[in-house]
C-alpha atoms as a PDB file:
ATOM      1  CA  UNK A   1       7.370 -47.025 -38.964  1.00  0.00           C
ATOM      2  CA  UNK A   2       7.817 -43.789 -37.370  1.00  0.00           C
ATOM      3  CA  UNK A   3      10.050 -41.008 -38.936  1.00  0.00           C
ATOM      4  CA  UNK A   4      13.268 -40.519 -36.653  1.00  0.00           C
ATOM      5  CA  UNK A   5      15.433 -37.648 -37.270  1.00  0.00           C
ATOM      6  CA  UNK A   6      19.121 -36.579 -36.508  1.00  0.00           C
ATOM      7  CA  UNK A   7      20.866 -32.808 -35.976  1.00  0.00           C
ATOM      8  CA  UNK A   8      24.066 -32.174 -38.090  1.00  0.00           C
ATOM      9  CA  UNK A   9      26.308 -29.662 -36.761  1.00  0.00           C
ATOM     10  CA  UNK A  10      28.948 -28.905 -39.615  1.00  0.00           C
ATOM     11  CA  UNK A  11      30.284 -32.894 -39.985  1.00  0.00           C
ATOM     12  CA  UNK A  12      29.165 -33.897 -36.602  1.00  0.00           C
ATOM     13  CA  UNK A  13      26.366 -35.018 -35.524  1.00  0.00           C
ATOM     14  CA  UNK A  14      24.548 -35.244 -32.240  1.00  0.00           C
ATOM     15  CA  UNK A  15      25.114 -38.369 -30.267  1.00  0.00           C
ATOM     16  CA  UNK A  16      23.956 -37.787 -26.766  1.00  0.00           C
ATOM     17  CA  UNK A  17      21.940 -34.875 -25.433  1.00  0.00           C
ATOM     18  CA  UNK A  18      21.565 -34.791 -21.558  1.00  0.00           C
ATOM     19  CA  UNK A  19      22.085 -32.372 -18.580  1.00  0.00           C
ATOM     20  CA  UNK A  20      24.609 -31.885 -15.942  1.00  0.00           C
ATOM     21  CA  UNK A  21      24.121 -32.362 -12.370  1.00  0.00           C
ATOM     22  CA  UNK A  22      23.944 -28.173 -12.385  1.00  0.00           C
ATOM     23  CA  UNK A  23      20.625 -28.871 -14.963  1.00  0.00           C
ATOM     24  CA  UNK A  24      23.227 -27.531 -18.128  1.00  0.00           C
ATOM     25  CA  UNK A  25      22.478 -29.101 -21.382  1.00  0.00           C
ATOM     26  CA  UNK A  26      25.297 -30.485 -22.818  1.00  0.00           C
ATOM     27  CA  UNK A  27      25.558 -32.448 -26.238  1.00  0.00           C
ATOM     28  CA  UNK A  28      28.294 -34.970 -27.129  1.00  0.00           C
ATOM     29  CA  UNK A  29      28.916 -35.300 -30.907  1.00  0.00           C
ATOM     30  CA  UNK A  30      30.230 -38.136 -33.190  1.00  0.00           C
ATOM     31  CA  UNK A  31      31.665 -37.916 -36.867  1.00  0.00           C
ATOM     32  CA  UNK A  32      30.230 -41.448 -37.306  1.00  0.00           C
ATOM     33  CA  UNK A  33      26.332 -41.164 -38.982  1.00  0.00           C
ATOM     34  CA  UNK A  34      25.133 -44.515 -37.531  1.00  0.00           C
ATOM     35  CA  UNK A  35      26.148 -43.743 -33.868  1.00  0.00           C
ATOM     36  CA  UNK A  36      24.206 -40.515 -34.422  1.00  0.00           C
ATOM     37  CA  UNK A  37      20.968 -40.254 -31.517  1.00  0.00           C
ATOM     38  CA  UNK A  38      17.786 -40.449 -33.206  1.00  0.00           C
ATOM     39  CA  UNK A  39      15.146 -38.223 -32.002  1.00  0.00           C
ATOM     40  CA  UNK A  40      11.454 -37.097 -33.023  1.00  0.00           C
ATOM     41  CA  UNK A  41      11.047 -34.003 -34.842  1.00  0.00           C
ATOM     42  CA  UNK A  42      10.257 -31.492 -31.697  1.00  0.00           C
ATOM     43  CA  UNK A  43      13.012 -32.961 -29.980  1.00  0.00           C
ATOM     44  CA  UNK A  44      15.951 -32.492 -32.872  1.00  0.00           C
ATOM     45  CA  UNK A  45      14.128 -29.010 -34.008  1.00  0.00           C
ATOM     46  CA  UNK A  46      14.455 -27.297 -30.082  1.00  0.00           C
ATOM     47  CA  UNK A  47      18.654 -29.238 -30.134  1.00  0.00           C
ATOM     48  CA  UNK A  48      19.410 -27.457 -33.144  1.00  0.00           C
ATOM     49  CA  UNK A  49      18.116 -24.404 -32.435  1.00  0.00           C
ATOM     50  CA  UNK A  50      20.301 -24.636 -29.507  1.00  0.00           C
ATOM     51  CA  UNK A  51      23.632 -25.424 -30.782  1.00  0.00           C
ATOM     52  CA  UNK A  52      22.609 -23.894 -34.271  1.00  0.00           C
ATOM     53  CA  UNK A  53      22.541 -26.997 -36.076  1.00  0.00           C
ATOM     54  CA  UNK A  54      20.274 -28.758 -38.675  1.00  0.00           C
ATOM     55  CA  UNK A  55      17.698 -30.967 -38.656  1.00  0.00           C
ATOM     56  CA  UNK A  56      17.699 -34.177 -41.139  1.00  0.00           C
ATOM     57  CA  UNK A  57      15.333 -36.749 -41.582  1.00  0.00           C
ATOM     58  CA  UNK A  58      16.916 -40.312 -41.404  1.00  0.00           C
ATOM     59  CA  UNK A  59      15.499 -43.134 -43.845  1.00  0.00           C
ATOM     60  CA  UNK A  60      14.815 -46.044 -41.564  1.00  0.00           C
ATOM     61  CA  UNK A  61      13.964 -49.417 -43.686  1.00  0.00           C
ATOM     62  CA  UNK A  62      13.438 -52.837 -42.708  1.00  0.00           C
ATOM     63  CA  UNK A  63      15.355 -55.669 -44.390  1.00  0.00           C
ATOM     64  CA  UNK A  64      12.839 -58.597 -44.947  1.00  0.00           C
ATOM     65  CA  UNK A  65      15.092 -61.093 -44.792  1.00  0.00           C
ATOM     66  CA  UNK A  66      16.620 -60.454 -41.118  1.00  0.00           C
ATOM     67  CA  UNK A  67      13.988 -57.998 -39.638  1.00  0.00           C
ATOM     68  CA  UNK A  68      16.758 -55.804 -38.840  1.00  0.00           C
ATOM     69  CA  UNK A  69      16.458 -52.117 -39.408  1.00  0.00           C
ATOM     70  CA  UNK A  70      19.119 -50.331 -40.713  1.00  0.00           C
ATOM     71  CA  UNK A  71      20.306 -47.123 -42.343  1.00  0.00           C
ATOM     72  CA  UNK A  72      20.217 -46.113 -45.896  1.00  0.00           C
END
């Protein structure tokens, strides 16, 4: 399973990163953890150096009994 990884901006966290029709980034945040965007390590390291934020690794395991990944 690969590693996924979310940026943490005070109690926020990142939940959409995109760019405006002028080609500004702009980031939309959530208080929620599990609606948090997951992203690979390059891609969360250059968004918080952007908005000055922190990168933290997320824990992904798979419950055997529903094949459903989830958060922990």
């Amino acid at each position: 399973m690969k590693n996924a990884y979310v940026v943490k901006l005070g109690n926020l966290y990142v939940y959409e990163v995109g760019n405006d029709l002028l080609g500004n980034p702009y980031y939309r945040m959530t208080s929620i953890a599990r609606e948090a965007c997951y992203l690979d390590y390059n891609k969360a390291k250059e968004t918080a150096e952007s908005i000055g934020g922190k990168v933290y690794k997320v824990v992904l395991e798979e419950v055997k009994n529903e094949g459903k990944i989830c958060l922990r």
